[in-house]
C-alpha atoms as a PDB file:
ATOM      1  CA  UNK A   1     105.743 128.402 119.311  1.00  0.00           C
ATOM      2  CA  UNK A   2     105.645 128.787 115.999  1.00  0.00           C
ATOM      3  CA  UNK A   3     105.515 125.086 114.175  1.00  0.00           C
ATOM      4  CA  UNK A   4     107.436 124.419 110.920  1.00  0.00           C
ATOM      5  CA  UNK A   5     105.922 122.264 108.008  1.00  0.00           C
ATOM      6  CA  UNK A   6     109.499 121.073 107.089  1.00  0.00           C
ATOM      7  CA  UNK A   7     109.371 119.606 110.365  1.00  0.00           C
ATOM      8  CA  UNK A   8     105.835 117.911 109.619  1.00  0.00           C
ATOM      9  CA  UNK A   9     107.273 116.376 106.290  1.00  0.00           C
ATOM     10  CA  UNK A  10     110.836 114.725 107.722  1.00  0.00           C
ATOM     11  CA  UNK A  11     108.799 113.195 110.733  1.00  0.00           C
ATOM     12  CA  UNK A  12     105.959 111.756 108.007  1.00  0.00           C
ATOM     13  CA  UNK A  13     108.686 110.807 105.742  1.00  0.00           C
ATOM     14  CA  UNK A  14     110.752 109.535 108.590  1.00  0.00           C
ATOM     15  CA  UNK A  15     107.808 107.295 109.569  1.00  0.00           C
ATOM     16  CA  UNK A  16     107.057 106.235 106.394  1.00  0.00           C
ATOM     17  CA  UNK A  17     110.653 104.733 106.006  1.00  0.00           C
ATOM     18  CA  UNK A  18     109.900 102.240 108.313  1.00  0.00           C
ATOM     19  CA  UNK A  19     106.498 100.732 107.768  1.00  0.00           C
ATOM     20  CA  UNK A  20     107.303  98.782 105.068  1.00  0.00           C
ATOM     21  CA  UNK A  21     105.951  95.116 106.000  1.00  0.00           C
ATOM     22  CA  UNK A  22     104.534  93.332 103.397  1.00  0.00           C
ATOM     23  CA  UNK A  23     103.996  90.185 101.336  1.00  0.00           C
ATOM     24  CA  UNK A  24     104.478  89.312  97.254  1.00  0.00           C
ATOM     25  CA  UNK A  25     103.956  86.247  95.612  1.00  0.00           C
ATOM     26  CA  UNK A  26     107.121  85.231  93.280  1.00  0.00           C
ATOM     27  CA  UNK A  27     106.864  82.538  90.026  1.00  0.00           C
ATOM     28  CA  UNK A  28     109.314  80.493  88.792  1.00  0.00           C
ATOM     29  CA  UNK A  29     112.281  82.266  87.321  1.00  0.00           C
ATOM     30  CA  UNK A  30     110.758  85.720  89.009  1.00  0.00           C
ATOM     31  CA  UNK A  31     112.347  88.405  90.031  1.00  0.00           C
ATOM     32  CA  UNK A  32     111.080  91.147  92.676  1.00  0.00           C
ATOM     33  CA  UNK A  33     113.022  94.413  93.518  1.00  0.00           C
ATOM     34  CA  UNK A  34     112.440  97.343  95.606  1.00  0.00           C
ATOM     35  CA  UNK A  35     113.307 100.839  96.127  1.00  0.00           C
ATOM     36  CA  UNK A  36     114.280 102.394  99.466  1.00  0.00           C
ATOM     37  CA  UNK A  37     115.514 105.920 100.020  1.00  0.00           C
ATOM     38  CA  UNK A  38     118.143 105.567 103.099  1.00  0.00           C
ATOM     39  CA  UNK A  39     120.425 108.146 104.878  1.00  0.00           C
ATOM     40  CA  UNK A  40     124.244 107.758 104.068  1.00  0.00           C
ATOM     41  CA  UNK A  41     125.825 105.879 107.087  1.00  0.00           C
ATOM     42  CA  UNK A  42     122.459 103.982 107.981  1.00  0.00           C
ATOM     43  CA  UNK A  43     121.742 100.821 108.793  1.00  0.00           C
ATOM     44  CA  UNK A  44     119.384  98.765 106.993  1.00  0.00           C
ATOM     45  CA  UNK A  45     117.743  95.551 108.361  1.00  0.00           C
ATOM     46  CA  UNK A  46     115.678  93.387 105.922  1.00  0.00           C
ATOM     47  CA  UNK A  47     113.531  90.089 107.721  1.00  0.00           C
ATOM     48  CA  UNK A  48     112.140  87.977 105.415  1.00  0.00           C
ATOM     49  CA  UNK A  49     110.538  84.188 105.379  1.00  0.00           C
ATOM     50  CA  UNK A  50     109.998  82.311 101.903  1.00  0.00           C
ATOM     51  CA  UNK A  51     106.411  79.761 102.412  1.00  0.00           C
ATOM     52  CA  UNK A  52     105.723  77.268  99.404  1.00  0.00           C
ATOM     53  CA  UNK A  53     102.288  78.405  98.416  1.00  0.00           C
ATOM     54  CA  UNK A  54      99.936  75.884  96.428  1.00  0.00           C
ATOM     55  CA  UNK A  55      98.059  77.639  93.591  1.00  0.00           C
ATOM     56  CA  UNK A  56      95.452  74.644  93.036  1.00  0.00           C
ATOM     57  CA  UNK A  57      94.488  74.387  96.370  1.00  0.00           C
ATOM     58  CA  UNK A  58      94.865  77.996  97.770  1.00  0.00           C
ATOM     59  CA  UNK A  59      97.023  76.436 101.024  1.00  0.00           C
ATOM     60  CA  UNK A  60     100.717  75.947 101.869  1.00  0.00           C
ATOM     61  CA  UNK A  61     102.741  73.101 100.573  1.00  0.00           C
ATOM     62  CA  UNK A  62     105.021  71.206 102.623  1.00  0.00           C
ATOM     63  CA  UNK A  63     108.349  73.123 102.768  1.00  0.00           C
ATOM     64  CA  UNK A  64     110.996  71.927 100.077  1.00  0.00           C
ATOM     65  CA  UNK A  65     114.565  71.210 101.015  1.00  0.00           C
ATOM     66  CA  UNK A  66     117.075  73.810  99.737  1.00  0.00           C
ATOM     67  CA  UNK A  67     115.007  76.671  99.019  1.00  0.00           C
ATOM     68  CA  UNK A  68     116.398  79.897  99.549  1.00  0.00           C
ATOM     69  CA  UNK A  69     116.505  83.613  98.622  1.00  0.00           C
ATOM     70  CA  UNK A  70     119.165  85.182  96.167  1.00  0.00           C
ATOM     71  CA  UNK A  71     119.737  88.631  97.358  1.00  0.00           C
ATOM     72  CA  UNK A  72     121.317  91.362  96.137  1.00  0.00           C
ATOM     73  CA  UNK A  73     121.741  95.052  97.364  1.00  0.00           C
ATOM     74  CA  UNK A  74     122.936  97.914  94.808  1.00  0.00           C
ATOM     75  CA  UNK A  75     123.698 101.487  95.820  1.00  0.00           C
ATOM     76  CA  UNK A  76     122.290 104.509  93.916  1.00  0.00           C
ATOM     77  CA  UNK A  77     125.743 104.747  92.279  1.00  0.00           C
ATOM     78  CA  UNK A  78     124.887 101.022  90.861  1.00  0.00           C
ATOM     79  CA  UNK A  79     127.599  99.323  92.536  1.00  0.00           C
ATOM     80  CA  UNK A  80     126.503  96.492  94.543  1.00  0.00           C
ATOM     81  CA  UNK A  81     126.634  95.835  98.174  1.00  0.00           C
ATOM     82  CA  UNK A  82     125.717  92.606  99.025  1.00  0.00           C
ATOM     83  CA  UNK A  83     124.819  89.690  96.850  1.00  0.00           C
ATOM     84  CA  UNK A  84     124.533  85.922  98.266  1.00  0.00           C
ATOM     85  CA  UNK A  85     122.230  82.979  99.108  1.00  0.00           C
ATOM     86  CA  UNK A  86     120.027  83.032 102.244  1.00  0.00           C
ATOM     87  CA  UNK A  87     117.821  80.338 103.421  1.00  0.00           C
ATOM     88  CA  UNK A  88     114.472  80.013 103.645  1.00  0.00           C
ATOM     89  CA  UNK A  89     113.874  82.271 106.923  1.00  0.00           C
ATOM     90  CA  UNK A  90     116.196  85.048 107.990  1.00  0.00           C
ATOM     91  CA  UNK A  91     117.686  88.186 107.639  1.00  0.00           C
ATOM     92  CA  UNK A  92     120.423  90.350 106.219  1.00  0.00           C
ATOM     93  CA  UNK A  93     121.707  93.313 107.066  1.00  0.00           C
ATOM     94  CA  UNK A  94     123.951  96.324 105.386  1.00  0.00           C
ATOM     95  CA  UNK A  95     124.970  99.667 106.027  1.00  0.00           C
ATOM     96  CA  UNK A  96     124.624 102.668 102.918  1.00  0.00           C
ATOM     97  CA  UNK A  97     127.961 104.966 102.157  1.00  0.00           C
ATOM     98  CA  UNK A  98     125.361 106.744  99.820  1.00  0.00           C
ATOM     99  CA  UNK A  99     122.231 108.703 100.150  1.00  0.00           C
ATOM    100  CA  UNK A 100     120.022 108.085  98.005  1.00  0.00           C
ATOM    101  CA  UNK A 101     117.679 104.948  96.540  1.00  0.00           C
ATOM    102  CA  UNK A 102     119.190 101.748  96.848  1.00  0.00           C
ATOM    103  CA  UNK A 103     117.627  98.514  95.029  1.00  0.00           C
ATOM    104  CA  UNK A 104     117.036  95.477  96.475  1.00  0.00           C
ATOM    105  CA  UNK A 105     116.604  92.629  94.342  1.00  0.00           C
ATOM    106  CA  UNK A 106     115.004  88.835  95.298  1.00  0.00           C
ATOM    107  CA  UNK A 107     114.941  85.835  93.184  1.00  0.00           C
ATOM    108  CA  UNK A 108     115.060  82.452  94.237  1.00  0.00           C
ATOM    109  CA  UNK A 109     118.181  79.917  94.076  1.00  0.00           C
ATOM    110  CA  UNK A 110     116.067  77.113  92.721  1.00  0.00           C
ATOM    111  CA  UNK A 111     113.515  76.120  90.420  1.00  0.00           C
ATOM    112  CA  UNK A 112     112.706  73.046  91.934  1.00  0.00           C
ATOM    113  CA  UNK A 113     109.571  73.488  92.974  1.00  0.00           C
ATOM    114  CA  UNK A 114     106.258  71.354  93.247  1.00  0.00           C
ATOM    115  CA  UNK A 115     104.307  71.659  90.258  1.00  0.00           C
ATOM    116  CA  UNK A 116     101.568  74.070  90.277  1.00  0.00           C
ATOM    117  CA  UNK A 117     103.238  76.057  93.295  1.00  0.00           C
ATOM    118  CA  UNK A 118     104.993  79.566  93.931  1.00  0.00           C
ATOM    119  CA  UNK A 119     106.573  81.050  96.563  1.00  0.00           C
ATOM    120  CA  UNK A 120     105.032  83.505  99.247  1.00  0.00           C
ATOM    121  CA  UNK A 121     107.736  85.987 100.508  1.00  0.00           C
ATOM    122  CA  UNK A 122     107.214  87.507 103.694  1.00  0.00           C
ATOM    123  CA  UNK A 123     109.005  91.191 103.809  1.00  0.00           C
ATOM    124  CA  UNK A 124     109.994  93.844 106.081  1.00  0.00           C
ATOM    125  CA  UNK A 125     112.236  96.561 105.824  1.00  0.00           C
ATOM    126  CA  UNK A 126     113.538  98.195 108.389  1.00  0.00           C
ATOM    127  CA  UNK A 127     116.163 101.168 108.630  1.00  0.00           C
ATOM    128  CA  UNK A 128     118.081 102.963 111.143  1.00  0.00           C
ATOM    129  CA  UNK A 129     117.321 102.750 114.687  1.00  0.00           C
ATOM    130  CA  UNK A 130     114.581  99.835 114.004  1.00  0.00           C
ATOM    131  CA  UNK A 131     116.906  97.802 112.669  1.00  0.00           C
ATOM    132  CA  UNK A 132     119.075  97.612 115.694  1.00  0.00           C
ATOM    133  CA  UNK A 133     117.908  94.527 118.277  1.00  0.00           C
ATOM    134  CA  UNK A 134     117.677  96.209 122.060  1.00  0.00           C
ATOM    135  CA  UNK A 135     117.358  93.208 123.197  1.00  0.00           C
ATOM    136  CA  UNK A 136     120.458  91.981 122.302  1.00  0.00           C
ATOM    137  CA  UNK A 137     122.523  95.227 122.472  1.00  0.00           C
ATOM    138  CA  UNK A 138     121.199  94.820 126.241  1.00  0.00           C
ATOM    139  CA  UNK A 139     122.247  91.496 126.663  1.00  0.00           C
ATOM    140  CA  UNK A 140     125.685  92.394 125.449  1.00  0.00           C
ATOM    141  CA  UNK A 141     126.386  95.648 127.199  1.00  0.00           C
ATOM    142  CA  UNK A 142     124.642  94.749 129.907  1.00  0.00           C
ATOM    143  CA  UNK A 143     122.458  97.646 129.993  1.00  0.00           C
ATOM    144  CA  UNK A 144     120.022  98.638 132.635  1.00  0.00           C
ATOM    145  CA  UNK A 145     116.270  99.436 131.232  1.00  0.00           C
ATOM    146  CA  UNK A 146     116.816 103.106 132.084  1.00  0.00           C
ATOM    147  CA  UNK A 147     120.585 102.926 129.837  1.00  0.00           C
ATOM    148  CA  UNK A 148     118.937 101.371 127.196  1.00  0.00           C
ATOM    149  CA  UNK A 149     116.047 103.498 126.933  1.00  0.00           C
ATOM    150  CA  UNK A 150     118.765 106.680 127.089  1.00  0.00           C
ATOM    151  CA  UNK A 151     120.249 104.422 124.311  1.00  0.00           C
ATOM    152  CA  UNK A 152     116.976 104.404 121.505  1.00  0.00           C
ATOM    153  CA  UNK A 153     116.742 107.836 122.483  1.00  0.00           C
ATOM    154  CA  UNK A 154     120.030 109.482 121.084  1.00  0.00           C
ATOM    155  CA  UNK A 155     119.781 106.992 117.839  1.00  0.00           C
ATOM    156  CA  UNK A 156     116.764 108.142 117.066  1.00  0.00           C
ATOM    157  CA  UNK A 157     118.312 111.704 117.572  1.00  0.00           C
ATOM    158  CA  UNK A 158     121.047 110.785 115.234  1.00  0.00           C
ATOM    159  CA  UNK A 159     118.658 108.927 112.756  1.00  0.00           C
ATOM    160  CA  UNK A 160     116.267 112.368 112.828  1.00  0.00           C
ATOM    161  CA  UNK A 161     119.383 113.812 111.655  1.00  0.00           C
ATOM    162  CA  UNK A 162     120.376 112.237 109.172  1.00  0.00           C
ATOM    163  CA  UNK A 163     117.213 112.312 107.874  1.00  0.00           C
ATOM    164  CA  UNK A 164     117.258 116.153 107.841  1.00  0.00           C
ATOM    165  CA  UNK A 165     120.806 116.334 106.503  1.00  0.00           C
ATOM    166  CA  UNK A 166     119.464 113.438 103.664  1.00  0.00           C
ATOM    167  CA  UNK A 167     116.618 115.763 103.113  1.00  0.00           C
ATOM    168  CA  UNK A 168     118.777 119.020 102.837  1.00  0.00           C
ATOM    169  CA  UNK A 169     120.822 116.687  99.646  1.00  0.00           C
ATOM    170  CA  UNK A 170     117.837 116.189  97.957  1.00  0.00           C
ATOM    171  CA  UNK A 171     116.899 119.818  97.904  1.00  0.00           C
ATOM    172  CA  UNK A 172     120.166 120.882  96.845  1.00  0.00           C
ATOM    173  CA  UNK A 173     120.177 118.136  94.175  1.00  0.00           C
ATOM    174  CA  UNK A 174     116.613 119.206  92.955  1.00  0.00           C
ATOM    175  CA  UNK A 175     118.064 123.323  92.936  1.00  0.00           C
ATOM    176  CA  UNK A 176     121.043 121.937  90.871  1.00  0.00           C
ATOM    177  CA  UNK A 177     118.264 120.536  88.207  1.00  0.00           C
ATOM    178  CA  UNK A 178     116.428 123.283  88.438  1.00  0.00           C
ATOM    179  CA  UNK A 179     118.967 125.223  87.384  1.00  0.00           C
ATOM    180  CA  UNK A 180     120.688 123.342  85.219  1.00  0.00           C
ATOM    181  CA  UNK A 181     117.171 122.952  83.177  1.00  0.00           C
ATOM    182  CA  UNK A 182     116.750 126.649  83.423  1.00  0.00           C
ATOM    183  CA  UNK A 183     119.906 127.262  81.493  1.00  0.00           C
ATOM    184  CA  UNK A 184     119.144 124.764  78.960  1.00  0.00           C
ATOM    185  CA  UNK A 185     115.617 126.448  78.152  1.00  0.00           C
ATOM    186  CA  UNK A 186     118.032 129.710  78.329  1.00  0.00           C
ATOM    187  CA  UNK A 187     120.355 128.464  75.727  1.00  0.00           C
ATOM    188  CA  UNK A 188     117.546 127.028  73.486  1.00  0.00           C
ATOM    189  CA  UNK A 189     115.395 130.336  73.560  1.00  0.00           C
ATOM    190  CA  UNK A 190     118.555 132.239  72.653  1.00  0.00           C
ATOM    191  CA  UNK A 191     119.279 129.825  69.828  1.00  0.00           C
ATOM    192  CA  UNK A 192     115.803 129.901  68.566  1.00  0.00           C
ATOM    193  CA  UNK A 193     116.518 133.993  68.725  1.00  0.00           C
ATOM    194  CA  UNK A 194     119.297 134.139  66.705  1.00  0.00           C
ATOM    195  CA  UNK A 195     118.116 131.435  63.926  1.00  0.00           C
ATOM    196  CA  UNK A 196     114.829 133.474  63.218  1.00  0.00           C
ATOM    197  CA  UNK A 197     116.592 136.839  62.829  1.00  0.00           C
ATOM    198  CA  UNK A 198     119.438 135.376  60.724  1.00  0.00           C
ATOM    199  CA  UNK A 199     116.698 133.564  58.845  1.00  0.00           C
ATOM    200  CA  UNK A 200     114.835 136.954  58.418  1.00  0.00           C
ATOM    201  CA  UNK A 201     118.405 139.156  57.331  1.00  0.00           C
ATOM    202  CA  UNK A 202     118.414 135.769  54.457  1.00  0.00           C
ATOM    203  CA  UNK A 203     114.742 136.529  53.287  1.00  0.00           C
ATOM    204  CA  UNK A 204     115.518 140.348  53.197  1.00  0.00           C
ATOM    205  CA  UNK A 205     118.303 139.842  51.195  1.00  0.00           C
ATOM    206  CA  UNK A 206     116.768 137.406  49.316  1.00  0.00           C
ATOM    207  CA  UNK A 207     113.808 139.844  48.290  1.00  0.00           C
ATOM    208  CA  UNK A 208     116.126 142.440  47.836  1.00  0.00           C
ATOM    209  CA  UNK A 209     117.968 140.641  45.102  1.00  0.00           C
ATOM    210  CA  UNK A 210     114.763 139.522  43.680  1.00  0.00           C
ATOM    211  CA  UNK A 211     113.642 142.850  42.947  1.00  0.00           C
ATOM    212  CA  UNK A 212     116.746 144.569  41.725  1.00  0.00           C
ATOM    213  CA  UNK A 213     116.660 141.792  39.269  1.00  0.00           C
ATOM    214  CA  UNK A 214     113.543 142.868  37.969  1.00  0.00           C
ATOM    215  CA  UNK A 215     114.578 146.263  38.374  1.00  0.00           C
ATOM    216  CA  UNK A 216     111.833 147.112  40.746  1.00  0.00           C
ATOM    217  CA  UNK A 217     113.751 149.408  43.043  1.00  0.00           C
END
């Protein structure tokens, strides 16, 4: 069986998408966004839980009362998708009507903080299939373990797709540049073209008028 590297890159990149746990550190009046390439029609899952970190003494502070995350989600058109106040612990969801990157921006609601303090941000993104909760989507459909398995198997299926068809837009995008660069560099050689021979038909008839004024020829 002959193995395809295409195949290779959409299952690295479609791992990659989803290993995106992390922590930042965000100062007073800070703001942290992110970049994630999603699917059109995808669903996107973001966990998150704020801790009040103590700079002086390199430990948490006690937690502060109404602390919470400012979020908000823009599409790679720019038009934005979500945007309220969580709390200090949670999660919000959203779906994309887009391929493409989609921002997600973080900031806090307060600046009422102890002096001498910032806030730790725990972060994970996760997208598609992984952002769906089994457990629950058991619980509510009342699924045997064999159903549900059947279940994660056919969205990741459908996420794989959507992956390749997202993948198959960003090649056609990238030929559309392509091109569209190749026939600027077209135009621009041609232009180049014509203003050095009309510049050399001037000089000709330039010289050519210089030296029947000195009666040369």
């Amino acid at each position: 069986m002959h193995w395809n590297p295409l195949y290779s890159l959409v299952i690295f990149t479609f791992m990659l998408n989803y290993v995106t746990g992390l922590y930042f550190h965000l100062a007073e009046g800070e703001r942290k966004c992110f970049i994630e390439e999603v699917p059109s029609d995808t669903m996107v899952t973001t966990h998150y839980k704020i801790e009040l970190y103590d700079t002086r003494s390199g430990g948490f502070a006690p937690p502060t009362l109404g602390i919470g995350m400012h979020v908000e989600v823009k599409d790679p058109d720019d038009k934005e998708i979500l945007s309220r106040v969580y709390s200090a612990e949670g999660k919000f969801p959203f779906t994309s009507h887009t391929p493409g990157e989609h921002v997600i921006c973080l900031y806090s609601n307060t600046s009422q903080w102890f002096s001498g303090s910032q806030l730790r941000v725990h972060f994970d993104i996760q997208v598609g299939e992984h952002a769906v909760d089994y457990a629950q989507v058991a619980q509510k459909e009342k699924l045997t373990e064999l159903q549900l398995r059947i279940r994660q198997l056919l969205n990741q299926v459908d996420q794989i797709t959507k992956e390749q068809n997202y993948q198959r837009y960003r090649e056609e995008r990238f030929r559309q540049t392509s091109e569209s660069t190749n026939k600027r560099v077209l135009w621009w050689s041609l232009a180049q073209v014509i203003v050095l021979v009309a510049m050399g038909f001037w000089q000709m008839r330039h010289l050519k008028t210089f030296f029947e004024t000195k009666k040369l020829v």
